[in-house]
Protein backbone atom coordinates (compact mmCIF):
# COMPACT_ATOMS: atom_id res chain seq x y z
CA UNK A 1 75.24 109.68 74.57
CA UNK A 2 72.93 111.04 77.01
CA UNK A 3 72.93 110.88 80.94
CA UNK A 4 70.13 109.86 82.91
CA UNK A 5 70.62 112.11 85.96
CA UNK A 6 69.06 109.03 88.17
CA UNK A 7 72.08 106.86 87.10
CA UNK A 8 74.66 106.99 89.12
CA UNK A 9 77.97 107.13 87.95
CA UNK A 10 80.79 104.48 88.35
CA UNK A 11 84.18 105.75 89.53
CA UNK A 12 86.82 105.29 91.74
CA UNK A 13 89.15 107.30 93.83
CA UNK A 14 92.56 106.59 92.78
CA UNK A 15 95.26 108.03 95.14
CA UNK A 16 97.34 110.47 94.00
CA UNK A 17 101.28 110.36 93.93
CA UNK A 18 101.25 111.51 97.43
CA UNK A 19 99.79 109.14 98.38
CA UNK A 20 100.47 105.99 96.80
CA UNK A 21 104.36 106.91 97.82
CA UNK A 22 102.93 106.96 101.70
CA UNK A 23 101.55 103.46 101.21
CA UNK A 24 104.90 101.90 100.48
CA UNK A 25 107.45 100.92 102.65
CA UNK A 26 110.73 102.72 102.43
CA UNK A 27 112.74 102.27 99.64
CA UNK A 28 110.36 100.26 97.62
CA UNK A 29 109.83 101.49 94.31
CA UNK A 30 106.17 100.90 93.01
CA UNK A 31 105.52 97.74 90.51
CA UNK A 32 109.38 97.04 90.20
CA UNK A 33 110.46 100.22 87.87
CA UNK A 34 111.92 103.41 88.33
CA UNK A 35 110.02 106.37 86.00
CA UNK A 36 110.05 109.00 88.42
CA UNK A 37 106.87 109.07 88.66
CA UNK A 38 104.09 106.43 89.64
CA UNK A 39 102.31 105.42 87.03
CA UNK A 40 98.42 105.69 86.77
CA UNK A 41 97.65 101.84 86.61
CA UNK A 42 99.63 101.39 89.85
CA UNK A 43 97.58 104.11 91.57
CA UNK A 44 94.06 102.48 90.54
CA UNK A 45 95.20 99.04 92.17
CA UNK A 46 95.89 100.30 95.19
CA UNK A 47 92.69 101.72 95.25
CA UNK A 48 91.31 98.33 96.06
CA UNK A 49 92.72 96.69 99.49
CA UNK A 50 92.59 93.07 98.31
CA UNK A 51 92.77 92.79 94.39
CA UNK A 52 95.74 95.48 94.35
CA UNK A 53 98.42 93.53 95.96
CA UNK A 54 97.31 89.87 95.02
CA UNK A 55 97.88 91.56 91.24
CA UNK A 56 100.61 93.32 91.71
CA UNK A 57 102.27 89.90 93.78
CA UNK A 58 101.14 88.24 89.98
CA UNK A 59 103.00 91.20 87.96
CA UNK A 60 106.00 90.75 90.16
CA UNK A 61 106.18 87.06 89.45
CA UNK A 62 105.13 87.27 85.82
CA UNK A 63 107.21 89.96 84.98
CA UNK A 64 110.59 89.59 87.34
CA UNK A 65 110.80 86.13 87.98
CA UNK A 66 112.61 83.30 85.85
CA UNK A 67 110.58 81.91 83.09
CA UNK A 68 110.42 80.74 79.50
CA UNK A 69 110.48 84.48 78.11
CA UNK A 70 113.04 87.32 78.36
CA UNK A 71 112.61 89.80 80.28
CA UNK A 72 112.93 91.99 77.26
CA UNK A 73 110.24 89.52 75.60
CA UNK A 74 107.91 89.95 78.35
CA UNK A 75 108.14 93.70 77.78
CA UNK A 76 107.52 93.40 74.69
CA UNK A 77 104.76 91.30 74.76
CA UNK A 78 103.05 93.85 77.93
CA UNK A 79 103.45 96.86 75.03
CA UNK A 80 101.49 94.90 72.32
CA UNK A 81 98.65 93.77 74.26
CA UNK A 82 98.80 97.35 76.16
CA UNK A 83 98.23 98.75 72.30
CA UNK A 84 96.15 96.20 70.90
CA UNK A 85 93.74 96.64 73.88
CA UNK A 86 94.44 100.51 73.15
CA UNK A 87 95.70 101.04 76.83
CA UNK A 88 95.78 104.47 78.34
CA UNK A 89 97.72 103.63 81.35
């Protein structure tokens, strides 16, 4: 594919580890699970000041609270659509 050098190019600055870890209160582990490590997707949301936490508030609930599915079937489900959509975060 060739560049036009007059495009600009679309990115964003994602925080690193660092720094996502100083944006959270104590003791609060980022997106609800332990890794070790924060993952990428978490980093990129809180790149944006309003649409990071109004999704991650929707993760929490979809994810954590009580509903129809398992939590085991909601993981489940996450890893297809992450793989169908061929996911890299």
């Amino acid at each position: 594919m060739k560049h036009d050098s007059d495009t600009p190019e679309a990115w964003v600055a994602i925080p690193n580890e660092a720094e996502r870890r100083a944006q959270l209160p104590p003791g609060v582990r980022a997106g609800g699970y332990d890794f070790g490590f924060i993952p990428a997707m978490g980093r990129l949301l809180a790149a944006h000041e309003e649409i990071g936490p109004a999704f991650g508030n929707l993760f929490r609930i979809v994810m954590f609270e009580p509903g129809h599915l398992s939590r085991q079937e909601r993981e489940m489900v996450a890893a297809v659509a992450a793989v169908a959509q061929d996911c890299h975060y």
